[in-house]
C-alpha atoms as a PDB file:
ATOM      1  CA  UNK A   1       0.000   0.000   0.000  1.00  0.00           C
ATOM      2  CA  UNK A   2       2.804   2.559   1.167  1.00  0.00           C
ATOM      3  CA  UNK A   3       4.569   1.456  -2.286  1.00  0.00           C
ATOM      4  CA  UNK A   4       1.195   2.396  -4.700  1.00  0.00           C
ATOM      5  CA  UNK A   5       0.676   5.885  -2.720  1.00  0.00           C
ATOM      6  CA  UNK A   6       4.502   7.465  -3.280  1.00  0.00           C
ATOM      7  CA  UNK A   7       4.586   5.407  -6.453  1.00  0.00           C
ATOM      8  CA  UNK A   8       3.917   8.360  -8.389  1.00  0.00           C
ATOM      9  CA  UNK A   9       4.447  12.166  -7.795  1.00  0.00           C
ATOM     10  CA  UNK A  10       1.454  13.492  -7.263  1.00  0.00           C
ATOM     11  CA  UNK A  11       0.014  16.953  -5.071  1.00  0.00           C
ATOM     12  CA  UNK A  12      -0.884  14.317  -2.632  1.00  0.00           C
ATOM     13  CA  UNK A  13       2.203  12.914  -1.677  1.00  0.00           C
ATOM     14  CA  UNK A  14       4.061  16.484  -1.167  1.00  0.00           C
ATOM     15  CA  UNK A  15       1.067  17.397   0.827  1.00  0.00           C
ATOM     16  CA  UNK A  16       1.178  14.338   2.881  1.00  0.00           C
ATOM     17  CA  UNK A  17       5.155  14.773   3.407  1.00  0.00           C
ATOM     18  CA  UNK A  18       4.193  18.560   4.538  1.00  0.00           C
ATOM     19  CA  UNK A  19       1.316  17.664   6.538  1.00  0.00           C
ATOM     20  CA  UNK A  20       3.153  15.006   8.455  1.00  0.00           C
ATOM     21  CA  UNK A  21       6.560  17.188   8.777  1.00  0.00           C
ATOM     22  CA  UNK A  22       4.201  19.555  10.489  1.00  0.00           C
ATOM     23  CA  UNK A  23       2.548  16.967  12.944  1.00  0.00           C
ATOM     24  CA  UNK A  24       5.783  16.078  13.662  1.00  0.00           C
ATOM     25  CA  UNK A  25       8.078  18.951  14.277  1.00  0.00           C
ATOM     26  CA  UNK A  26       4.847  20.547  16.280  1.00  0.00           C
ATOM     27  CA  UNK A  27       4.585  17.309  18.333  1.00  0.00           C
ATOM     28  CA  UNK A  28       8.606  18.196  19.504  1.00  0.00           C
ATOM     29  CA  UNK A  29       8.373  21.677  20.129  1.00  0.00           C
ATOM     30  CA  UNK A  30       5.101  21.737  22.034  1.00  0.00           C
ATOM     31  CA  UNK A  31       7.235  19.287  25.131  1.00  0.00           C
ATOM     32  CA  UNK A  32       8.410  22.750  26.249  1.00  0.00           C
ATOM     33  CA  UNK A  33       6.331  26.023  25.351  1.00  0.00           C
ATOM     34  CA  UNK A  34       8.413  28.898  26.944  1.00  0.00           C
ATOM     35  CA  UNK A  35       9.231  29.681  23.411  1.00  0.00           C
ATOM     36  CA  UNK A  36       6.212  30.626  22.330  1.00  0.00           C
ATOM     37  CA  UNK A  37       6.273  33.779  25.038  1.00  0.00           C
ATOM     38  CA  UNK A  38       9.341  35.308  22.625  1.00  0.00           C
ATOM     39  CA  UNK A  39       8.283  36.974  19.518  1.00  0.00           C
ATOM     40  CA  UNK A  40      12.108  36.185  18.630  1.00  0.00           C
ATOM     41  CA  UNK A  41      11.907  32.290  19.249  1.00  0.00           C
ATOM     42  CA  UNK A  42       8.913  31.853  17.476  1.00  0.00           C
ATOM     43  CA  UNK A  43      10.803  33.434  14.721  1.00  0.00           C
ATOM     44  CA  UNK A  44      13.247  31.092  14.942  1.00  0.00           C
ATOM     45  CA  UNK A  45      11.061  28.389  15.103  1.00  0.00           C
ATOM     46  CA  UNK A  46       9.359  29.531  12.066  1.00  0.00           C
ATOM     47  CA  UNK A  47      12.534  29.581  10.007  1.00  0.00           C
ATOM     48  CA  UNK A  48      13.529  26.911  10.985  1.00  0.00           C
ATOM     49  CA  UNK A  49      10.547  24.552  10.078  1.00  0.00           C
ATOM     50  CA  UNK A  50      10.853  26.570   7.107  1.00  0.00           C
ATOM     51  CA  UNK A  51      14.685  25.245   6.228  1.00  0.00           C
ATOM     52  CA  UNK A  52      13.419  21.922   7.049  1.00  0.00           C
ATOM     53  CA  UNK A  53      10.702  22.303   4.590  1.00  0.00           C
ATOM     54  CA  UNK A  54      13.052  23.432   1.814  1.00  0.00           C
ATOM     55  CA  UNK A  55      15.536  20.728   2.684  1.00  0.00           C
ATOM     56  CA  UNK A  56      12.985  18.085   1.309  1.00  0.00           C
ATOM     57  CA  UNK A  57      11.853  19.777  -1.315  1.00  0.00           C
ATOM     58  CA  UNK A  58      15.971  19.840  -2.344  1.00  0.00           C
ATOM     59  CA  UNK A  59      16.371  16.255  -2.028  1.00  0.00           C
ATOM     60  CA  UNK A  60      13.329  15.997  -4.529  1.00  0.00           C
ATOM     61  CA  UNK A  61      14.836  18.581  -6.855  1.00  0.00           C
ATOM     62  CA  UNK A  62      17.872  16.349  -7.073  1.00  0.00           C
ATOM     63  CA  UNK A  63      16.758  13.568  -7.896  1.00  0.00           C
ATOM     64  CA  UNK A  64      13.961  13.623  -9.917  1.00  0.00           C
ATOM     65  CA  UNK A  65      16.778  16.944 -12.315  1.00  0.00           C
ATOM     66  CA  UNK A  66      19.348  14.398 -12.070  1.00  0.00           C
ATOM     67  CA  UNK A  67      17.410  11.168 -12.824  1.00  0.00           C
ATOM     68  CA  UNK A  68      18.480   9.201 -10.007  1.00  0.00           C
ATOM     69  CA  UNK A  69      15.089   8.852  -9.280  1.00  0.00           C
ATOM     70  CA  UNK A  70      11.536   8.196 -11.538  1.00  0.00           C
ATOM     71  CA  UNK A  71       8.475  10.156 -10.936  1.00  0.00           C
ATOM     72  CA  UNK A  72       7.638   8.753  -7.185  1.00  0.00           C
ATOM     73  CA  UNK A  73       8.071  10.445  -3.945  1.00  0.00           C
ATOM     74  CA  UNK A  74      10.164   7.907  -2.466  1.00  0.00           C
ATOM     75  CA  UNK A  75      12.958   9.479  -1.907  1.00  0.00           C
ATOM     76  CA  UNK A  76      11.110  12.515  -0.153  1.00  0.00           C
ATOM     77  CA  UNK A  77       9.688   9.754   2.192  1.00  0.00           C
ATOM     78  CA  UNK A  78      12.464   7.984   3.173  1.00  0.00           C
ATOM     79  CA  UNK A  79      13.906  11.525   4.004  1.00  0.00           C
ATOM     80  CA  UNK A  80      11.273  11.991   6.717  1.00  0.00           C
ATOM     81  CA  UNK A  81      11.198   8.233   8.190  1.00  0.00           C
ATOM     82  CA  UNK A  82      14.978   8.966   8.796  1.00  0.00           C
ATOM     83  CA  UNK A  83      15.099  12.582  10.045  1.00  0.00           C
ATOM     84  CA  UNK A  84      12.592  10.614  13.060  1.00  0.00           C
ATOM     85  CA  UNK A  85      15.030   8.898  14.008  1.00  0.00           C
ATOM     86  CA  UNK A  86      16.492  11.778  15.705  1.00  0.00           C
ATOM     87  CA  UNK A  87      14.128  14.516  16.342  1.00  0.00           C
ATOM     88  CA  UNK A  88      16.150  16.762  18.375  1.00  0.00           C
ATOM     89  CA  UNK A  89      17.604  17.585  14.727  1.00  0.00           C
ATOM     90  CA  UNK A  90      14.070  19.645  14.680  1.00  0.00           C
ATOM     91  CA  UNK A  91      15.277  22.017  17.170  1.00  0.00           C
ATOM     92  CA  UNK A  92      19.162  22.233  16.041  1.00  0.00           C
ATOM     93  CA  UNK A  93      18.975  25.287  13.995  1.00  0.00           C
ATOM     94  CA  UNK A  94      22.948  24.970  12.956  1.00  0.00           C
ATOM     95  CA  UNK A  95      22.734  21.660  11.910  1.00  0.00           C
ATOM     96  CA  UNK A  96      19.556  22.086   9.380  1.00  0.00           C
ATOM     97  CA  UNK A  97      21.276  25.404   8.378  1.00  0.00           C
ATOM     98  CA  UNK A  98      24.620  23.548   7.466  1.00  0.00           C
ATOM     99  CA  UNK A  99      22.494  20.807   5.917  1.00  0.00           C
ATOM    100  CA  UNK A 100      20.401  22.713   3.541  1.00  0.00           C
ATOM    101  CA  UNK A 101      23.558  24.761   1.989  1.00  0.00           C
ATOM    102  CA  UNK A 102      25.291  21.485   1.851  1.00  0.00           C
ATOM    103  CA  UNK A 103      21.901  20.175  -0.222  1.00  0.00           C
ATOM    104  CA  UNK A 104      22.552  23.542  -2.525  1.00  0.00           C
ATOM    105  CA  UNK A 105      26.109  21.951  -3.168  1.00  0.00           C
ATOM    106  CA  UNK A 106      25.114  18.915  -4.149  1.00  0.00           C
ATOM    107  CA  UNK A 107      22.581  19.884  -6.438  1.00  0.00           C
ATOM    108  CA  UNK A 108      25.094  21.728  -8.456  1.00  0.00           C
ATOM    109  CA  UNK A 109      27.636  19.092  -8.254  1.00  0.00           C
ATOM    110  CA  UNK A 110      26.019  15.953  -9.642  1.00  0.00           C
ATOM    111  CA  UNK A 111      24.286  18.222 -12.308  1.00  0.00           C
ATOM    112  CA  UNK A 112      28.103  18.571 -13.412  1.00  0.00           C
ATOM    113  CA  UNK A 113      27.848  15.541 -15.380  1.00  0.00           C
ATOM    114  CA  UNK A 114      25.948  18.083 -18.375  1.00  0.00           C
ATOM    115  CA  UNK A 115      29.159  19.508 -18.991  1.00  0.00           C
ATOM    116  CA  UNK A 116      27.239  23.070 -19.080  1.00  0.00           C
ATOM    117  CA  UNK A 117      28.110  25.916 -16.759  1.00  0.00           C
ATOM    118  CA  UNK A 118      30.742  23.715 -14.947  1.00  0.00           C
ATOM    119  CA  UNK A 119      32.909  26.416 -13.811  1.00  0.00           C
ATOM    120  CA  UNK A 120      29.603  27.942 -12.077  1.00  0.00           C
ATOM    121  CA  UNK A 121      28.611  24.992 -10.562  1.00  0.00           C
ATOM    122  CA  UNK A 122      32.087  23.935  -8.986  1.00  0.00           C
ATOM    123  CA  UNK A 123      32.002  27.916  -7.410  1.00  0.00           C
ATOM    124  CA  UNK A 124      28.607  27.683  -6.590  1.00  0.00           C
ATOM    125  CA  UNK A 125      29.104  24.544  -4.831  1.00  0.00           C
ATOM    126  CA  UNK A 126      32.492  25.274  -3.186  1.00  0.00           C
ATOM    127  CA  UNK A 127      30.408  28.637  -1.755  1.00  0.00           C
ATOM    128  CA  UNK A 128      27.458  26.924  -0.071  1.00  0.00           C
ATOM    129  CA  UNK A 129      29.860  24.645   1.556  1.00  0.00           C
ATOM    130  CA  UNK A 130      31.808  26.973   2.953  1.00  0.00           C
ATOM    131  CA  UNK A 131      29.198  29.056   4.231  1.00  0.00           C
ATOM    132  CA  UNK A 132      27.412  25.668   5.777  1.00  0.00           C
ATOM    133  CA  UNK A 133      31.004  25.383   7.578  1.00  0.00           C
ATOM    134  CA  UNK A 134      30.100  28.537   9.417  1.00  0.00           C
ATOM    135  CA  UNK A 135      27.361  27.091  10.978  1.00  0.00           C
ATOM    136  CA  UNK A 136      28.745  23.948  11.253  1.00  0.00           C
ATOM    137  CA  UNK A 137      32.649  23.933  10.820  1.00  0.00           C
ATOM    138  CA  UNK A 138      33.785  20.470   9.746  1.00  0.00           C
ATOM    139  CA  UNK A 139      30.994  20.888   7.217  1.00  0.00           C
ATOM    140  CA  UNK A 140      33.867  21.883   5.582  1.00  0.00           C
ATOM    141  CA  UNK A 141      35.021  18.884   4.083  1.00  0.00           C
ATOM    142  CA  UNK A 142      32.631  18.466   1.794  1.00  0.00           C
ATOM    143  CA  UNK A 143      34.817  20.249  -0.435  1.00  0.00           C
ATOM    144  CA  UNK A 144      36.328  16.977  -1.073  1.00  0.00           C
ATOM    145  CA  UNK A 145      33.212  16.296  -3.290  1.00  0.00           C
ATOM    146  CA  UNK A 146      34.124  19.402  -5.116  1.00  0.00           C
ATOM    147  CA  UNK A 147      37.268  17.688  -5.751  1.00  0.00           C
ATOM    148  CA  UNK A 148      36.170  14.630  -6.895  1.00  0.00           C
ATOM    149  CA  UNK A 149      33.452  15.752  -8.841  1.00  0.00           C
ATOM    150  CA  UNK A 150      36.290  18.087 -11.218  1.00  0.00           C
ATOM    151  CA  UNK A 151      37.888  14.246 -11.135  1.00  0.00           C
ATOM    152  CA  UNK A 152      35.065  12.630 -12.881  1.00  0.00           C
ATOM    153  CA  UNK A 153      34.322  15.648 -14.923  1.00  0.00           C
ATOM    154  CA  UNK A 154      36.470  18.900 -15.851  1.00  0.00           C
ATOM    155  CA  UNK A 155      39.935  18.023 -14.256  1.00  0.00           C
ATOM    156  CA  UNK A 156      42.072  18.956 -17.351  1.00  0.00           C
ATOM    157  CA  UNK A 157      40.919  22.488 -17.200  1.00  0.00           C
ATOM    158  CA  UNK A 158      43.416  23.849 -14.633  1.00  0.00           C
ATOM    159  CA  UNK A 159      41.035  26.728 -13.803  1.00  0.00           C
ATOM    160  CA  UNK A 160      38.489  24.579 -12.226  1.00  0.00           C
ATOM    161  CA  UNK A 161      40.732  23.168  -9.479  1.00  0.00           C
ATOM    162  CA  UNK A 162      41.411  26.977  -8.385  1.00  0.00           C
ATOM    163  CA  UNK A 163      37.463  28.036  -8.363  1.00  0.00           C
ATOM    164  CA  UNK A 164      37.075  26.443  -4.983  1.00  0.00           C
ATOM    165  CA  UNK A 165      39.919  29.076  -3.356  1.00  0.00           C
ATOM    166  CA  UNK A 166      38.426  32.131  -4.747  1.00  0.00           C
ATOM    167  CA  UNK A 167      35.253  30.905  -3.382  1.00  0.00           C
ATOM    168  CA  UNK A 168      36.834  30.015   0.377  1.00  0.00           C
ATOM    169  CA  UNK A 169      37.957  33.610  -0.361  1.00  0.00           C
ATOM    170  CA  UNK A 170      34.549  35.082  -1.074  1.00  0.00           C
ATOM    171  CA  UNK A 171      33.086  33.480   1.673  1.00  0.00           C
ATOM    172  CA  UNK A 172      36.172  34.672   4.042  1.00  0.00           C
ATOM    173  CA  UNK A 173      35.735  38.197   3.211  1.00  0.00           C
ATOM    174  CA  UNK A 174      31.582  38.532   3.346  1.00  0.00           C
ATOM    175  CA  UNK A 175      32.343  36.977   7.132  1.00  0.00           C
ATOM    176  CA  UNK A 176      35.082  39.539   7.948  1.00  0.00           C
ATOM    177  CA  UNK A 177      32.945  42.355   7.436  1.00  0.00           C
ATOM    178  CA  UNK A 178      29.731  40.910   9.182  1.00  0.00           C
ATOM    179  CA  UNK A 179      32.062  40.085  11.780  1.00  0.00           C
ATOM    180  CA  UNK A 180      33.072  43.581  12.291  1.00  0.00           C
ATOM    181  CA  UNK A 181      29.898  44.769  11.571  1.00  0.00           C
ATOM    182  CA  UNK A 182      28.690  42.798  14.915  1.00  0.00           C
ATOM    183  CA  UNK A 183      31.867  42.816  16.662  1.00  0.00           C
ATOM    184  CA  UNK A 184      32.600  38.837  16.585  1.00  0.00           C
ATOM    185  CA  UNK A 185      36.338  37.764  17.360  1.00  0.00           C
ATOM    186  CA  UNK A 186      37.319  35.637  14.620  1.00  0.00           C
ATOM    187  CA  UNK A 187      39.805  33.930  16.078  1.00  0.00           C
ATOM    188  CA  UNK A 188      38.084  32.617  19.269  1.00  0.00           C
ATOM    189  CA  UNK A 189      34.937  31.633  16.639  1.00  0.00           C
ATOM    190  CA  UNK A 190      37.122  29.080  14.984  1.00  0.00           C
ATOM    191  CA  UNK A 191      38.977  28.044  17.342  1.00  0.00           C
ATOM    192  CA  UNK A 192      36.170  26.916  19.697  1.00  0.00           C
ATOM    193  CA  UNK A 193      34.790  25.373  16.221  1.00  0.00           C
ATOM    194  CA  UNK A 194      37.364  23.956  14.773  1.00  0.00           C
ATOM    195  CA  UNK A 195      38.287  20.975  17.109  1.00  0.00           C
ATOM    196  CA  UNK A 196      38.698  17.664  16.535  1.00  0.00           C
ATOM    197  CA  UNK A 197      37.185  14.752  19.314  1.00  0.00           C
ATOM    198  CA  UNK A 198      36.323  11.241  18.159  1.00  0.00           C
ATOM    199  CA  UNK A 199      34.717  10.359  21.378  1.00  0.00           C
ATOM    200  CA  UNK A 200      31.453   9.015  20.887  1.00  0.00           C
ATOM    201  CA  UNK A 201      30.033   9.491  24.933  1.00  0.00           C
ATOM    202  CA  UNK A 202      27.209  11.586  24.758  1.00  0.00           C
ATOM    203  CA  UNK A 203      23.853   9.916  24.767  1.00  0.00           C
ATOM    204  CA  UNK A 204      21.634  10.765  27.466  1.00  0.00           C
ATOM    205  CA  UNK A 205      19.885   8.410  27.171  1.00  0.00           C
ATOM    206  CA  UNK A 206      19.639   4.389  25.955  1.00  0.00           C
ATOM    207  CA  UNK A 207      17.009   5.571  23.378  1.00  0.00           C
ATOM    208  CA  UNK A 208      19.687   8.301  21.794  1.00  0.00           C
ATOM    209  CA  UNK A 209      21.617   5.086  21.727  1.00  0.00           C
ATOM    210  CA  UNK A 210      19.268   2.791  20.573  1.00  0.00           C
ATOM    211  CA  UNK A 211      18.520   5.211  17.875  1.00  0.00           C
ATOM    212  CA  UNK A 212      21.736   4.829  16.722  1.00  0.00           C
ATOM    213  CA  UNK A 213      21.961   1.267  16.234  1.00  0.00           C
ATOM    214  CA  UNK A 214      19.055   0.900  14.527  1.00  0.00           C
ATOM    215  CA  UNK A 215      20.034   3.882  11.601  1.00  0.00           C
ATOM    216  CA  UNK A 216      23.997   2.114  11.596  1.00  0.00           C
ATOM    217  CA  UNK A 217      21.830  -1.220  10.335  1.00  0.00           C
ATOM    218  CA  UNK A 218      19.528   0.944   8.219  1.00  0.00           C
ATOM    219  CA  UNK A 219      22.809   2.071   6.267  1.00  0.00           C
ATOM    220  CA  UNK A 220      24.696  -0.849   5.967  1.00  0.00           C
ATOM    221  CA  UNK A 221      21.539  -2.438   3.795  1.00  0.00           C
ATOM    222  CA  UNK A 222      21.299   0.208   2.214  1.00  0.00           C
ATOM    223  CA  UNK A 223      24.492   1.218   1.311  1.00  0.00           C
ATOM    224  CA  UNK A 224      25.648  -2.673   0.577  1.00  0.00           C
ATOM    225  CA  UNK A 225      22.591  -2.570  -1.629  1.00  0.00           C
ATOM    226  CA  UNK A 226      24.058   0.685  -3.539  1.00  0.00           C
ATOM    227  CA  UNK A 227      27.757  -0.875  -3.498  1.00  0.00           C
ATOM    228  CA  UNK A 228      26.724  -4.153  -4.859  1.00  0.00           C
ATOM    229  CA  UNK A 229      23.868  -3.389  -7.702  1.00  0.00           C
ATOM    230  CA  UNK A 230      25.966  -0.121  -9.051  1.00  0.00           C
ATOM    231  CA  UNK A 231      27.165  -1.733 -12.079  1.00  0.00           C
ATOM    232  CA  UNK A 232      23.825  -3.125 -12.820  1.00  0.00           C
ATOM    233  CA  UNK A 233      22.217   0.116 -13.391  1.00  0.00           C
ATOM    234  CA  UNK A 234      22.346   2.647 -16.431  1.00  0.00           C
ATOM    235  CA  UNK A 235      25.878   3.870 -16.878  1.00  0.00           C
ATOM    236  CA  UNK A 236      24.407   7.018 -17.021  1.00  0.00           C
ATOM    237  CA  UNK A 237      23.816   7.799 -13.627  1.00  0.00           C
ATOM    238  CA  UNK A 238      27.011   5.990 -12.184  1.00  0.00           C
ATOM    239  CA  UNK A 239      28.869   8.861 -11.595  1.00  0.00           C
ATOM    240  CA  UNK A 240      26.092  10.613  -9.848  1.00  0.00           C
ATOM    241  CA  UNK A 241      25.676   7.619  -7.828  1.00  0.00           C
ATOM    242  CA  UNK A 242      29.531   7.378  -6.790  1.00  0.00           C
ATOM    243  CA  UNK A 243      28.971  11.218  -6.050  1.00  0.00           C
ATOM    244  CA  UNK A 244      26.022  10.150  -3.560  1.00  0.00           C
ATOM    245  CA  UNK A 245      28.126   7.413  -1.615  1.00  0.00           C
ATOM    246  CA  UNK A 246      31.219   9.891  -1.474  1.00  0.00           C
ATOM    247  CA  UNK A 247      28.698  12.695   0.079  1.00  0.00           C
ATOM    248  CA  UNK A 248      27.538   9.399   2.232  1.00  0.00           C
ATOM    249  CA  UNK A 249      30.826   9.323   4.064  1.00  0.00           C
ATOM    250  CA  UNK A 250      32.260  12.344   4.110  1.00  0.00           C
ATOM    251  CA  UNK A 251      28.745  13.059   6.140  1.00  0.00           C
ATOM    252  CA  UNK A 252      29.594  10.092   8.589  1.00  0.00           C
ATOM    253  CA  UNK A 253      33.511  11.530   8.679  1.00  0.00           C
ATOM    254  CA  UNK A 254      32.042  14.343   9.899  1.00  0.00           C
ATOM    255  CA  UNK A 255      29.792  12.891  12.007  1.00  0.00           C
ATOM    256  CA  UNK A 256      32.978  11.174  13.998  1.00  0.00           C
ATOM    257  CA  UNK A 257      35.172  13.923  14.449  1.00  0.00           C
ATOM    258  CA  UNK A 258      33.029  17.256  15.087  1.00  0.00           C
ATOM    259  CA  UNK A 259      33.532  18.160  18.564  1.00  0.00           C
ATOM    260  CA  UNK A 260      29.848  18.513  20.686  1.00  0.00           C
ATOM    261  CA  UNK A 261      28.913  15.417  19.384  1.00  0.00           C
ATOM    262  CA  UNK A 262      25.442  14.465  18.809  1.00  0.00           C
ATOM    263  CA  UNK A 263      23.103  12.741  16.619  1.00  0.00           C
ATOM    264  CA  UNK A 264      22.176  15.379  14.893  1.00  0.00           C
ATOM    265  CA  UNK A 265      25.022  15.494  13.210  1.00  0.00           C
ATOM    266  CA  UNK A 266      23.940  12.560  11.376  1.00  0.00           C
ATOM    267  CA  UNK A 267      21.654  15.093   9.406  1.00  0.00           C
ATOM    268  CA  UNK A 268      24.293  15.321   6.954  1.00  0.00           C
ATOM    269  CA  UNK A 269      24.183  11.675   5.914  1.00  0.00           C
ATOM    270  CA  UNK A 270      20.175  11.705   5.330  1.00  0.00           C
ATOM    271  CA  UNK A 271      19.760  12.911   2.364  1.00  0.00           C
ATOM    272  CA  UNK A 272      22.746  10.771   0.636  1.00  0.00           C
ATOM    273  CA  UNK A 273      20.765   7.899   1.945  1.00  0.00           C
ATOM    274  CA  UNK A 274      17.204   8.819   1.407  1.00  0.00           C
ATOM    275  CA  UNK A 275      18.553   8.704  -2.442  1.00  0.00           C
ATOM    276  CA  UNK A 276      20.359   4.989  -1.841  1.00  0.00           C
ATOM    277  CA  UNK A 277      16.937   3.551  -0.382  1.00  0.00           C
ATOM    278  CA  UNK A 278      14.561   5.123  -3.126  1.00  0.00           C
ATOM    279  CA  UNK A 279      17.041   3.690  -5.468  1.00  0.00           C
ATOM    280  CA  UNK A 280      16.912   0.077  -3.827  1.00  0.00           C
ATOM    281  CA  UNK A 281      13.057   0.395  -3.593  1.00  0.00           C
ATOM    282  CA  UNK A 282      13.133   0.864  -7.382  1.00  0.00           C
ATOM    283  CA  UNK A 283      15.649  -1.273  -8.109  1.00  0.00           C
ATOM    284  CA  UNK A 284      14.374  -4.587  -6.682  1.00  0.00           C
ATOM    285  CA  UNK A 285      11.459  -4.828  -8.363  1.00  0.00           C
ATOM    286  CA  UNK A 286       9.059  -7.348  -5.781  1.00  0.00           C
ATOM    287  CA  UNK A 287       6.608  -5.245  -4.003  1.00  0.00           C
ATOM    288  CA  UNK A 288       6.488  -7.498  -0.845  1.00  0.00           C
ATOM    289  CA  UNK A 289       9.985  -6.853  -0.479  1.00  0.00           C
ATOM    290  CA  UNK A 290       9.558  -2.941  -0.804  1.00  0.00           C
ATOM    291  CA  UNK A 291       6.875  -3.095   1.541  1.00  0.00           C
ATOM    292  CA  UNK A 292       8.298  -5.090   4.331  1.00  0.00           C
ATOM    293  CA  UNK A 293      11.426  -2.483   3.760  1.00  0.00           C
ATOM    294  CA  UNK A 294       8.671   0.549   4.049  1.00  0.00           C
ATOM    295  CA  UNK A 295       7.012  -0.818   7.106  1.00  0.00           C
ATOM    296  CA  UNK A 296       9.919  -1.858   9.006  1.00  0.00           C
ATOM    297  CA  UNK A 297      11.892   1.679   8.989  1.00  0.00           C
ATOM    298  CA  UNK A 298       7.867   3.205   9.599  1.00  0.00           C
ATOM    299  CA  UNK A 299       7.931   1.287  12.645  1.00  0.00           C
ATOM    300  CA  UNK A 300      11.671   2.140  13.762  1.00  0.00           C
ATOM    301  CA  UNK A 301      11.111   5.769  13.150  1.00  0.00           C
ATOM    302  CA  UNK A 302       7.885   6.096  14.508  1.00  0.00           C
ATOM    303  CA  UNK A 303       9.274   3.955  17.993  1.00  0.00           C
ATOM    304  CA  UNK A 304      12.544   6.122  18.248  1.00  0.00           C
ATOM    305  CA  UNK A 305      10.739   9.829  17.494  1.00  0.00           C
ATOM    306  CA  UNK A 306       8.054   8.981  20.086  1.00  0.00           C
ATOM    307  CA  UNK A 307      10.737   7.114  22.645  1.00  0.00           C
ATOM    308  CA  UNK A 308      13.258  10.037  22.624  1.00  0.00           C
ATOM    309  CA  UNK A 309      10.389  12.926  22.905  1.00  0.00           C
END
């Protein structure tokens, strides 16, 4: 049944992704209400339901522009059934910040493989990353998918490999002047930010923890699926797919050594494998299959939003 509604994209499915991002990120916030006595917080919360919001609407653009997806809502889905896994993401305003420019990156880098507007896209991409790093430093390193993108694309022009330091140096100089515009010491920003800890001690609780266990399973089907059944599919889309993995792990690399740890942080890997799952639920083509698959991570989301609120 699940399969047959997001089968095809229709009105109904993005309003049924909206509706139930809505339930969902109301159900959090309303645990504690002090917020709504600030004109200011509400504001934030407002925005940032509204990032949120654009963040799946992203991961649709890219897939459906770059045909690693047909015309379902899949991928949209399994978005959602994994950002429940960890609801506190829905009040880490950073985090979705970071995750959304990092979305804006990707879309322009596995639309590379045109060949039009490269040098563009490699600056436009190298930008959003580095302004996601300001929100969320070791963000940063997903300028090694600007790298390897140029690899698989445009790596004899030796003009491209530069485009990514004039962008770090656009990005540099528009946060110079805001910081002296509201008086922010440099230094001590990236130096409390820029930290490396590999300790992985923080859950609160066993349900943080059990949270985690159940996504680590979640992505090694998932990715061994990808790994395994690449060569099978249209050689086409290979490259974008390598380009998904890549974004995959540099997500959990950052995941392991960004200091505050939390797992939020695992934001970054959603949307890499939202796309691997919609692309196993096409790929294998026996519905009772796909639906166990669709029921099973309903149930794990549903059990670790509503354990950890």
């Amino acid at each position: 049944m699940i399969t047959s509604v997001f089968k095809k994209s229709t009105p109904l499915n993005y309003s049924l992704v909206v509706i139930l991002i809505l339930v969902f990120f109301f159900m959090f916030q309303i645990r504690e209400t002090s917020w709504i006595n600030s004109y200011f917080t509400i504001f934030q919360k407002v925005s940032l339901l509204c990032f949120i919001c654009a963040s799946f609407f992203m991961v649709n653009f890219i897939v459906k522009k770059n045909g690693l997806s047909k015309d379902n809502g899949y991928a949209i889905f399994f978005y959602l059934l994994f950002l429940l896994f960890f609801p506190t993401i829905l009040n880490n305003s950073n985090v979705v910040y970071a995750n959304f420019f990092i979305l804006l990156a990707l879309r322009r880098l596995i639309s590379l493989q045109s060949l039009k507007s490269s040098k563009e896209k490699i600056f436009d991409a190298s930008f959003w990353i580095f302004v996601a790093s300001l929100f969320q430093f070791w963000s940063i390193l997903f300028v090694i998918l600007v790298f390897i993108s140029i690899i698989f694309h445009v790596s004899r022009d030796y003009r491209n490999w530069v485009l990514p330091f004039i962008a770090f140096l656009a990005v540099a100089i528009i946060f110079y002047m805001i910081s002296l515009m509201f008086h922010i010491d440099v230094v001590t920003f990236f130096q409390q930010r820029a930290v490396i800890d590999f300790r992985i001690d923080y859950f609160k609780n066993n349900y943080e923890n059990g949270a985690l266990s159940i996504y680590a399973a979640v992505v090694v089907f998932f990715v061994f699926s990808m790994l395994t059944t690449l060569s099978n599919r249209p050689q086409i889309v290979h490259t974008s797919y390598k380009k998904v993995v890549a974004c995959f792990f540099i997500a959990v690399f950052v995941y392991l050594i960004s200091p505050d740890k939390s797992n939020d942080l695992l934001l970054f890997s959603i949307a890499p494998l939202a796309i691997m799952a919609a692309s196993h639920v096409e790929y294998m083509q026996q519905k009772l299959n796909n639906e166990i698959v669709f029921y099973a991570l309903i149930l794990c989301s549903l059990f670790t939003f509503f354990s950890q609120l």
